[in-house]
Protein backbone atom coordinates (compact mmCIF):
# COMPACT_ATOMS: atom_id res chain seq x y z
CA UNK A 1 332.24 130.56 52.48
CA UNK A 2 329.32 132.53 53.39
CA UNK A 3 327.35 130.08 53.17
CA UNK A 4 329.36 127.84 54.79
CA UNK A 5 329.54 130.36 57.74
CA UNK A 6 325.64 131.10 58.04
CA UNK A 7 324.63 127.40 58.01
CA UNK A 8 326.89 126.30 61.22
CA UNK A 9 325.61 129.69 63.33
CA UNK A 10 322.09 128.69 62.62
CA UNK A 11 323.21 124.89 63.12
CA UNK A 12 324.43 126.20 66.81
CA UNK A 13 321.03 128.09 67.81
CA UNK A 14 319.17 124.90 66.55
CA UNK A 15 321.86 122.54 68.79
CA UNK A 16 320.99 124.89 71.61
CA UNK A 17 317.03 124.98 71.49
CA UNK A 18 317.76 121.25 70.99
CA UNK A 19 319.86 120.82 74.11
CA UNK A 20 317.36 122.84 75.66
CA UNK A 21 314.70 120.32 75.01
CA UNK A 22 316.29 117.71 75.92
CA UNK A 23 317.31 119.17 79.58
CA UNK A 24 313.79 120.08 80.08
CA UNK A 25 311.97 116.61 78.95
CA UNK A 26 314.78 114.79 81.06
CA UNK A 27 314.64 116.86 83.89
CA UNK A 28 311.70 118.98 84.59
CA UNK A 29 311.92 121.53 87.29
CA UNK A 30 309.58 121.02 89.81
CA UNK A 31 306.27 121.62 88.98
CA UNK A 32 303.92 120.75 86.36
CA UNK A 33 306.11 118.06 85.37
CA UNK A 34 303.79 116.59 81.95
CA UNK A 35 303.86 120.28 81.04
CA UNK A 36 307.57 121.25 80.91
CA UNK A 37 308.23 117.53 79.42
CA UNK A 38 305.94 118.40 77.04
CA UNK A 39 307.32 122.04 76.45
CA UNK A 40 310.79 120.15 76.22
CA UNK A 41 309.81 117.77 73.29
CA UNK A 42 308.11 120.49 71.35
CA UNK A 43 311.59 122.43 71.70
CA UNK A 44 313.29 119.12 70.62
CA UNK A 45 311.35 118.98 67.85
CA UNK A 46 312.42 123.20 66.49
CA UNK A 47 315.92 122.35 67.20
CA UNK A 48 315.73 119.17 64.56
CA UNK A 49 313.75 120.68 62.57
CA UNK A 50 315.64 123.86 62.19
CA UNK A 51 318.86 121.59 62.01
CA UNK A 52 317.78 119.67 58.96
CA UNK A 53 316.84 122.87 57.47
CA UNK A 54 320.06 124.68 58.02
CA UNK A 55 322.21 121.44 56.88
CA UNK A 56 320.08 120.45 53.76
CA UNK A 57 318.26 123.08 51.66
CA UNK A 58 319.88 125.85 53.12
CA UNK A 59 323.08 124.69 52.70
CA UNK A 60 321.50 124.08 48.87
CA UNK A 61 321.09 127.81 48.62
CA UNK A 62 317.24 127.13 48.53
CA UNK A 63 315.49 130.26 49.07
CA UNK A 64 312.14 129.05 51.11
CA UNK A 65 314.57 127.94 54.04
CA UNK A 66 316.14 131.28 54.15
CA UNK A 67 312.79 132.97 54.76
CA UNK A 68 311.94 129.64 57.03
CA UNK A 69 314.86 130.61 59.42
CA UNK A 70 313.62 133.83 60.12
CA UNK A 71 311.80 132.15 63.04
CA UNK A 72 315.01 131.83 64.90
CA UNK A 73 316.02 135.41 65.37
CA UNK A 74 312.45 136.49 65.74
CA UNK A 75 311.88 133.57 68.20
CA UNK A 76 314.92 134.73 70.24
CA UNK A 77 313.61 138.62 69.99
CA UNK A 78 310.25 137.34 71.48
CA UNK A 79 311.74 135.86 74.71
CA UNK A 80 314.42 138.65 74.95
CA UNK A 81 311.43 141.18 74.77
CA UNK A 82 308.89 139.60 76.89
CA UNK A 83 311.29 137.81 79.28
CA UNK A 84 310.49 134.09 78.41
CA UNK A 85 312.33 131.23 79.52
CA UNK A 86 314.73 130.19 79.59
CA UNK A 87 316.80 131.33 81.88
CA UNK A 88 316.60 135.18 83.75
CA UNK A 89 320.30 136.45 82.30
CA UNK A 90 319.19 136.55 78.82
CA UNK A 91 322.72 136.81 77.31
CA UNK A 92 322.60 133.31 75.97
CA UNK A 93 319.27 135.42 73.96
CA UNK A 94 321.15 138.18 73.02
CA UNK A 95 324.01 135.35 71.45
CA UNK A 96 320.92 133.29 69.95
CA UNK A 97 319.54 136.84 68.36
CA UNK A 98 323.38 137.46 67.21
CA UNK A 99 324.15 134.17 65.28
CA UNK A 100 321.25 133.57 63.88
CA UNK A 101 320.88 137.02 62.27
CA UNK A 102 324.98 136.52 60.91
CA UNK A 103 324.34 133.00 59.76
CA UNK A 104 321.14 134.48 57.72
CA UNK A 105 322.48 138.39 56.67
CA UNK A 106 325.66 136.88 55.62
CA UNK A 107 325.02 134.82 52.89
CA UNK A 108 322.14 137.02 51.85
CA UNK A 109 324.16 137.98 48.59
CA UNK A 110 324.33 133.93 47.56
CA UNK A 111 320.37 133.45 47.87
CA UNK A 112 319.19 136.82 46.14
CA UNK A 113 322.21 138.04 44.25
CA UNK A 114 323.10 136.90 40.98
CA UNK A 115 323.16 133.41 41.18
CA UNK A 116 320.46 133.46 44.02
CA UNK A 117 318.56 130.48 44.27
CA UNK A 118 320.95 127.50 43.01
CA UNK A 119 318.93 124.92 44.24
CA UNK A 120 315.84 125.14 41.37
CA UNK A 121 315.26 128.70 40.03
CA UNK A 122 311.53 129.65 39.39
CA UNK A 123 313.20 129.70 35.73
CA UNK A 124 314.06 126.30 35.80
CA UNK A 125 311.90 123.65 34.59
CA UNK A 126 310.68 122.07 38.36
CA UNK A 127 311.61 125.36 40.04
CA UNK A 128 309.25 126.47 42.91
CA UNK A 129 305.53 126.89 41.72
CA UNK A 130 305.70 125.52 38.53
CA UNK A 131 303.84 123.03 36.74
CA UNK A 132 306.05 120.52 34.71
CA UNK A 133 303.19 118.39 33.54
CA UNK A 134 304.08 116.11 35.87
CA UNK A 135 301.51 113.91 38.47
């Protein structure tokens, strides 16, 4: 359930950097147009990419996507800090910060407890940094 729980928050933060994206590649505020489309497909890009991690190897229990993820809250601490964009309230932040630190402390236990690591052990034959012999 943990799991379960930490893969949908982090899901929502990536459907939100994603939206994001979208909004500003769409509809640029005036401007440098080129540059805030481009700014908009290279947020585009985080949200997928931090979608398909949260629903595949995450959701596998995989431990290099748990560290991966760690972007997300320290992304959201960066423009909460500095006041980046977007936006001047900074709650939606402060929510991004909040989620994405519960969908990654919460299921902590499943990736480093006893049964961390499901997906392929180091201990497993094919686990991470292993040589099976194989080309």
């Amino acid at each position: 359930m943990a799991v379960r729980v930490g893969w949908i928050c982090l899901l929502v933060v990536s459907a939100g950097i994603l939206g994001f994206g979208v909004v500003l590649a769409v509809a640029p505020p005036a401007g440098d147009g080129a540059l805030y489309r481009a700014d908009g497909l290279a947020s585009c890009g985080l949200g997928l990419f931090g979608a398909l991690i949260s629903v595949v190897p995450f959701r596998r229990r995989e431990r290099w996507a748990w560290f991966v993820l760690w972007f997300y809250p320290l992304f959201w601490l960066a423009h909460l800090v500095f006041g980046l964009p977007p936006g001047k309230d900074h709650v939606h932040q402060v929510v991004f910060i909040a989620l994405s630190l519960a969908g990654l402390l919460l299921p902590m236990r499943m990736f480093f407890g006893g049964t961390a690591g499901v997906g392929r052990a180091p201990s497993q034959p094919g686990g991470v940094g292993e040589d099976t012999g194989r080309s």
